[in-house]
Protein backbone atom coordinates (compact mmCIF):
# COMPACT_ATOMS: atom_id res chain seq x y z
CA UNK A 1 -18.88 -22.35 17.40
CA UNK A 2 -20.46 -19.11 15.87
CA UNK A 3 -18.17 -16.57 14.95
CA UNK A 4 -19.07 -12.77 13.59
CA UNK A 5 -18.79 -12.31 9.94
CA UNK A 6 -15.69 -9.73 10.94
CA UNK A 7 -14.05 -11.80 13.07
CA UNK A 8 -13.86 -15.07 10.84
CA UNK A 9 -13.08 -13.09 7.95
CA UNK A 10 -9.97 -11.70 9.76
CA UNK A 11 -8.79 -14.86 11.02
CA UNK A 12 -8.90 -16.87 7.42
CA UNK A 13 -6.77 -13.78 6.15
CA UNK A 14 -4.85 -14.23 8.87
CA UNK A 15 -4.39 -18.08 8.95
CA UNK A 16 -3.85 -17.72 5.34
CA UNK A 17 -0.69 -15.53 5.66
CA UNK A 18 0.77 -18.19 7.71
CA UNK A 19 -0.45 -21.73 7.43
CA UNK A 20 -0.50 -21.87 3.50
CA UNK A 21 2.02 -23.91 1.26
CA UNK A 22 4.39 -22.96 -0.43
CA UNK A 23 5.31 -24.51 -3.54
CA UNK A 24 8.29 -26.31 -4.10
CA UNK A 25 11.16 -24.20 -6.08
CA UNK A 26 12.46 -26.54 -8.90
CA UNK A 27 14.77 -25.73 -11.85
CA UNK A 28 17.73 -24.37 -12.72
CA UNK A 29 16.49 -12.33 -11.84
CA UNK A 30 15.70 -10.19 -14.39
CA UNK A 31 18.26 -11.12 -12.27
CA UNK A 32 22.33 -11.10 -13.07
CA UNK A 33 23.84 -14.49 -13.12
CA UNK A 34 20.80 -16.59 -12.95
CA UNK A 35 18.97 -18.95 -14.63
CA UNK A 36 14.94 -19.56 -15.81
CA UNK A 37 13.66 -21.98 -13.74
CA UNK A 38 10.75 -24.27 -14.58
CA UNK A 39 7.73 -22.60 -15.84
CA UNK A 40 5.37 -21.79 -12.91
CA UNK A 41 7.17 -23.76 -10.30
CA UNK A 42 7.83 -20.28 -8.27
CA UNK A 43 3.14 -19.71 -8.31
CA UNK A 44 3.65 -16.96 -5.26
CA UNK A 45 5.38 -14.31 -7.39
CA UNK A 46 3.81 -12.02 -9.10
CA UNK A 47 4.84 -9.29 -11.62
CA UNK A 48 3.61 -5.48 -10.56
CA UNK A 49 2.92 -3.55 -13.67
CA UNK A 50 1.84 -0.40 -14.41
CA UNK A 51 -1.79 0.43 -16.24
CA UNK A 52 0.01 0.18 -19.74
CA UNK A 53 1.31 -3.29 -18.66
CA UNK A 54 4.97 -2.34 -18.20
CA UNK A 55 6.99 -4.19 -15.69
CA UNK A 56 7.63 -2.35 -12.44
CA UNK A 57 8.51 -4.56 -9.67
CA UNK A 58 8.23 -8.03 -8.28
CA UNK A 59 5.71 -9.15 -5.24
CA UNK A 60 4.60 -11.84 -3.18
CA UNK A 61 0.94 -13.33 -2.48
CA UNK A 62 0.65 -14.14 1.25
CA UNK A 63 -3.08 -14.68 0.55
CA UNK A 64 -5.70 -14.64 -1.71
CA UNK A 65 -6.26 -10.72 -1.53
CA UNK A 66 -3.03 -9.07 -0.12
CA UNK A 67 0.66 -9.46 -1.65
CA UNK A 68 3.93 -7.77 -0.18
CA UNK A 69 6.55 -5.79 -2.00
CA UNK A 70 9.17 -2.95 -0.69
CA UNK A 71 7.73 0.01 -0.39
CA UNK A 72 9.61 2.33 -3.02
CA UNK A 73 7.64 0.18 -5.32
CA UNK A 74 4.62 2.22 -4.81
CA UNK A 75 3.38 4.20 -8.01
CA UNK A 76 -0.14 4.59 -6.65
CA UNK A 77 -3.14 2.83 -6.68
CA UNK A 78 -4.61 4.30 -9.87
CA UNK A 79 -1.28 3.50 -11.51
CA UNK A 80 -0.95 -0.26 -10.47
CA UNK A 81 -2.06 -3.77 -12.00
CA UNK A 82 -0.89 -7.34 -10.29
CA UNK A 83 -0.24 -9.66 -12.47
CA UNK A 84 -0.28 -13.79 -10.91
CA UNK A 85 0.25 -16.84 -13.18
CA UNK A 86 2.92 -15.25 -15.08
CA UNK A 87 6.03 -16.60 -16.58
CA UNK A 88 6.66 -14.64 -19.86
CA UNK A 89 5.63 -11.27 -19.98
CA UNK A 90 6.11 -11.47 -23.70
CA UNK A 91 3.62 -14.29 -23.99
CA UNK A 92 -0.17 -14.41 -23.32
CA UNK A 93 -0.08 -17.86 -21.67
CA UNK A 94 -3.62 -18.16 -20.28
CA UNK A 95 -2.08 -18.61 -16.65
CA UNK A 96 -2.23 -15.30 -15.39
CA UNK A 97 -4.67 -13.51 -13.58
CA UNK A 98 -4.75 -9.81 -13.56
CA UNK A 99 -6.26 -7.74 -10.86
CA UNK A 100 -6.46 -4.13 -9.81
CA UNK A 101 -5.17 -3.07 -6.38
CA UNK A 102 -7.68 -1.63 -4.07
CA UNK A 103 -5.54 -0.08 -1.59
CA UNK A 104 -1.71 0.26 -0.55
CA UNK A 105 0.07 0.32 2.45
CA UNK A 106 3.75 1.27 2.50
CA UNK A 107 5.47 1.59 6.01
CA UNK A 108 4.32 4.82 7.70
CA UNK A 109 8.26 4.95 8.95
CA UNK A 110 9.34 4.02 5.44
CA UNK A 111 12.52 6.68 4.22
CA UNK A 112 13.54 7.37 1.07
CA UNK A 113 16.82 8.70 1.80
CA UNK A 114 18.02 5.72 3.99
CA UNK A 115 15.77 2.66 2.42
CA UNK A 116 14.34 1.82 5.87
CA UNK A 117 11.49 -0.15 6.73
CA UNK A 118 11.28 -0.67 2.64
CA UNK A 119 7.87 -2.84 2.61
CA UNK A 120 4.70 -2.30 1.51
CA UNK A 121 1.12 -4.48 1.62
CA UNK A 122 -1.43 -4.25 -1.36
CA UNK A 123 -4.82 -4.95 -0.84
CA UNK A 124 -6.33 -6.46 -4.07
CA UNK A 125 -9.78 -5.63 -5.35
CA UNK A 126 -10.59 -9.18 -6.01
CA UNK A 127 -9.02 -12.50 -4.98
CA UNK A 128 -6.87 -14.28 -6.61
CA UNK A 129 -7.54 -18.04 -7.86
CA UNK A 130 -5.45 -20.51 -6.15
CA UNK A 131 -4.89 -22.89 -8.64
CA UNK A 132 -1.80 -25.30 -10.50
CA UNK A 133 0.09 -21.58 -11.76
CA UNK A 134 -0.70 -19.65 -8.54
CA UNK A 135 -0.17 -20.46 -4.60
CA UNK A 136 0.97 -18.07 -1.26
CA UNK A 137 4.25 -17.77 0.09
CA UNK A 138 4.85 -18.42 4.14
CA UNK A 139 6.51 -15.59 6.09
CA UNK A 140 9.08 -15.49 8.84
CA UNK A 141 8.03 -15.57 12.71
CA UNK A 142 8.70 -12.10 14.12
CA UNK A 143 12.36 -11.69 14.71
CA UNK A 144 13.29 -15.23 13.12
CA UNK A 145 16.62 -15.18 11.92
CA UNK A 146 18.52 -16.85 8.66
CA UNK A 147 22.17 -17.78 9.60
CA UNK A 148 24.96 -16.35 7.72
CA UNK A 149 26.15 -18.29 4.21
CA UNK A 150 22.46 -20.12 4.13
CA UNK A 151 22.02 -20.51 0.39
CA UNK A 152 18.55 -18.42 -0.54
CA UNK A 153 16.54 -18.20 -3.47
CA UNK A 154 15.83 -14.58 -5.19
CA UNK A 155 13.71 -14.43 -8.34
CA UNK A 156 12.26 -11.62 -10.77
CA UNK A 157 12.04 -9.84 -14.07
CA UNK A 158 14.57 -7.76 -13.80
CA UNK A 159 17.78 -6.91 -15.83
CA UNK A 160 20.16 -9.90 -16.25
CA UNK A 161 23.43 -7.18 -16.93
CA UNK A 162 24.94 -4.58 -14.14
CA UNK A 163 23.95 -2.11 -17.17
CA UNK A 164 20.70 -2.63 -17.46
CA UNK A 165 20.41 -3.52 -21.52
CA UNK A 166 16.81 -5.71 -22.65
CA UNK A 167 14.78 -7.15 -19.91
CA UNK A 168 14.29 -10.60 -20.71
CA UNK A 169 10.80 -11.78 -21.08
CA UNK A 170 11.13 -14.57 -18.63
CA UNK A 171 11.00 -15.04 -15.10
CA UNK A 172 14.84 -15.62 -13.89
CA UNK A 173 16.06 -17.09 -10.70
CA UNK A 174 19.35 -17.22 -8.70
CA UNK A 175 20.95 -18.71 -5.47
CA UNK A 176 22.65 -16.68 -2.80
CA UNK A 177 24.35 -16.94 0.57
CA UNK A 178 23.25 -14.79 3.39
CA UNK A 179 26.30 -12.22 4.00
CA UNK A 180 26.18 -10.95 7.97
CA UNK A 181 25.29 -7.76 9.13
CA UNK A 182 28.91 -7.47 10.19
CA UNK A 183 30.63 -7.83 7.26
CA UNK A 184 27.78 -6.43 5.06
CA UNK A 185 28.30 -2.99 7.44
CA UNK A 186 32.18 -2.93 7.08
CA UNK A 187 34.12 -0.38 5.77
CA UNK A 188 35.07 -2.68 2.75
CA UNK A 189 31.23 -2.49 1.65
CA UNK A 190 27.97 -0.32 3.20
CA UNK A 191 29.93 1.14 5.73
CA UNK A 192 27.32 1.49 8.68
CA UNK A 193 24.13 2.09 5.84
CA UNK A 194 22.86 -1.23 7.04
CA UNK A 195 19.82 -1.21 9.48
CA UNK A 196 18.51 -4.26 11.64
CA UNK A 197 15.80 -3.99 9.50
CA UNK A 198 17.84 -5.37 6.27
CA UNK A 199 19.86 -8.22 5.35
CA UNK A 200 22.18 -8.90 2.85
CA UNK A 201 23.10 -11.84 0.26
CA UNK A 202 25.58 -12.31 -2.28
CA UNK A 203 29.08 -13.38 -3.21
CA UNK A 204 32.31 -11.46 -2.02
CA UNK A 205 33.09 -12.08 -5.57
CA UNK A 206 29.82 -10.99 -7.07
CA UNK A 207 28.43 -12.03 -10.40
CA UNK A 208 24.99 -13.00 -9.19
CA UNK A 209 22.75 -10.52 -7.72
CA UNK A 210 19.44 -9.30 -8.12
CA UNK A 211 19.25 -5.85 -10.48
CA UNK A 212 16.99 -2.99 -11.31
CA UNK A 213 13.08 -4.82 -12.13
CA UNK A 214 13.75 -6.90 -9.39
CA UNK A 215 12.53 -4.76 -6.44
CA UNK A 216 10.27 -6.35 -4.18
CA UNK A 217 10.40 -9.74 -5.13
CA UNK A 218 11.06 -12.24 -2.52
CA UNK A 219 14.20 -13.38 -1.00
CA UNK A 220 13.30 -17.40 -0.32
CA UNK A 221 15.14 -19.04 2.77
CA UNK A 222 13.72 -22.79 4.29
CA UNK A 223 10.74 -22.01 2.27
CA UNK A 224 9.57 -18.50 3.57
CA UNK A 225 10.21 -14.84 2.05
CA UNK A 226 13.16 -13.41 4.64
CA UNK A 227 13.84 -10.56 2.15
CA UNK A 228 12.00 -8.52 -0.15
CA UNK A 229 14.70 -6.74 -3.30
CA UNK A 230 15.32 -3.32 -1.63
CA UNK A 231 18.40 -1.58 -2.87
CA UNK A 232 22.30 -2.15 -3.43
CA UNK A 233 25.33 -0.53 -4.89
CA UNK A 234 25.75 -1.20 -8.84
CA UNK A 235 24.42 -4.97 -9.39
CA UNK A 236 26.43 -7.72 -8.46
CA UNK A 237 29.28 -5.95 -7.72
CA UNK A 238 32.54 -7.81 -5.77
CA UNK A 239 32.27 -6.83 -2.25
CA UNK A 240 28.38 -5.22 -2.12
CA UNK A 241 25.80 -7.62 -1.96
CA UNK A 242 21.82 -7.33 -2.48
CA UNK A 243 20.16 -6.07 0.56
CA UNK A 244 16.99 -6.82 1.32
CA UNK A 245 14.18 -5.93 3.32
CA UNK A 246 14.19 -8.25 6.42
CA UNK A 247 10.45 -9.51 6.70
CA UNK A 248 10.29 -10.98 10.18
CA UNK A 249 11.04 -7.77 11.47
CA UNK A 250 7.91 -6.21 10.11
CA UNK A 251 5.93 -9.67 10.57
CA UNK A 252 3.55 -7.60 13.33
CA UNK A 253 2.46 -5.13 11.12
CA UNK A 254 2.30 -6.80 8.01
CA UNK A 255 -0.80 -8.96 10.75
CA UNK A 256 -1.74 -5.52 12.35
CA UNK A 257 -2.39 -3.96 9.32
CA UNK A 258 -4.46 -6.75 7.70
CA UNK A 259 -5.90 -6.70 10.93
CA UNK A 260 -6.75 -3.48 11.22
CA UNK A 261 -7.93 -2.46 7.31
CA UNK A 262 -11.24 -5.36 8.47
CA UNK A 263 -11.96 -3.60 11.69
CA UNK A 264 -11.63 -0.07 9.83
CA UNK A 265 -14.18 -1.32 6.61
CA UNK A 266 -16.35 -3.08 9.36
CA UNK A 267 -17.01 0.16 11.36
CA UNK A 268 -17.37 2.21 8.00
């Protein structure tokens, strides 16, 4: 069956946000109370850095040209490189692939203030290379839910101390359970600052959490990104766990707006 150029190319950008594997997790962010896990066993992540290759935040491919992060990640295009294939940001491994972003697409209903609708799409100049050190991630169904104490899986580069301190150089992981909206909203912890369009994780105990360098990395539940690192009170604090950006609620317009950036170039 013929298909127009536009159409086909929308549809394998499409298909590729949902119907790609994702790599198994094995191992042991800059996360607090974590652990490294085997080099390049987590290939969807990559590391968002600025022009003079300084960390910024974490991402997630969800196909060869687009990756998702939260939205108060965004620095500007001009201001932006992705980094793929990377495991040590100390060390030139030969694994990573380093591409300029071509355009970005935070939430138009994104808010500062609040942290709501905290995601953002960048479109990438150039594929990526699928290959042994870099894969995609799967994403939620719209509206599909995690149930509360499922153990998830949050990685990045960020700080491994509440205090910030070094960043260590390697990629760090950690395992969480998925706190309700219920208790996460109680007066005892965000007190009503929780929106339908977060969810939390953590321990009631704290110790493990992600921190500050680990914004917009993914949250990792049955195998698909749930959560993207959005914000939090202190890190790893007893009582206030990590929220994150729930992705099936913005898994329409993370389609509609790949969607819609090929009609848009296809009429220009």
């Amino acid at each position: 069956m013929y298909l127009p150029s536009l159409v086909l190319c929308i549809m394998l950008e499409v298909l590729a946000v949902n119907c790609q594997d994702v790599v198994q997790e094995q191992g042991q962010g800059r996360i607090v109370g974590g652990y490294a896990p085997v080099p390049h066993s987590i290939k969807y992540i990559v590391s968002i850095q600025s022009t003079r290759r300084q960390h910024l935040c974490g991402g997630s491919l969800v196909n060869k040209y687009w990756v998702i992060t939260a939205a108060h990640c965004n620095v500007g295009v001009d201001e932006m490189m992705i980094v793929a294939g990377d495991y040590s940001l100390s060390i030139y491994e030969g694994t990573e692939q380093e591409i300029l972003p071509q355009h970005v697409f935070p939430h138009p209903e994104y808010n500062s203030t609040t942290t709501n609708n905290d995601i953002m799409l960048i479109k990438l100049r150039a594929p990526v290379y699928l290959n042994s050190y870099v894969s995609i991630a799967l994403l939620p169904r719209q509206d599909a839910s995690i149930a509360e104490g499922r153990m998830c899986r949050v990685s990045g580069w960020g700080y491994t101390s509440p205090n910030g301190g070094q960043i260590p150089s390697t990629l760090r992981t950690v395992k969480l359970p998925i706190v309700s909206t219920v208790k996460c909203n109680s007066s005892e912890s965000y007190n009503g600052n929780i929106t339908e369009n977060m969810i939390c994780a953590g321990f009631s105990t704290g110790g493990k959490d992600a921190c500050q360098g680990d914004s917009g990395g993914p949250l990792v539940c049955d195998g698909r990104v749930y959560g993207l690192v959005s914000w939090g009170v202190g890190c790893a604090d007893a009582q206030f766990p990590g929220v994150y950006t729930a992705v099936s609620k913005f898994r329409r317009w993370i389609d509609n707006t790949i969607f819609s950036y090929y009609s848009r170039c296809n009429k220009d």
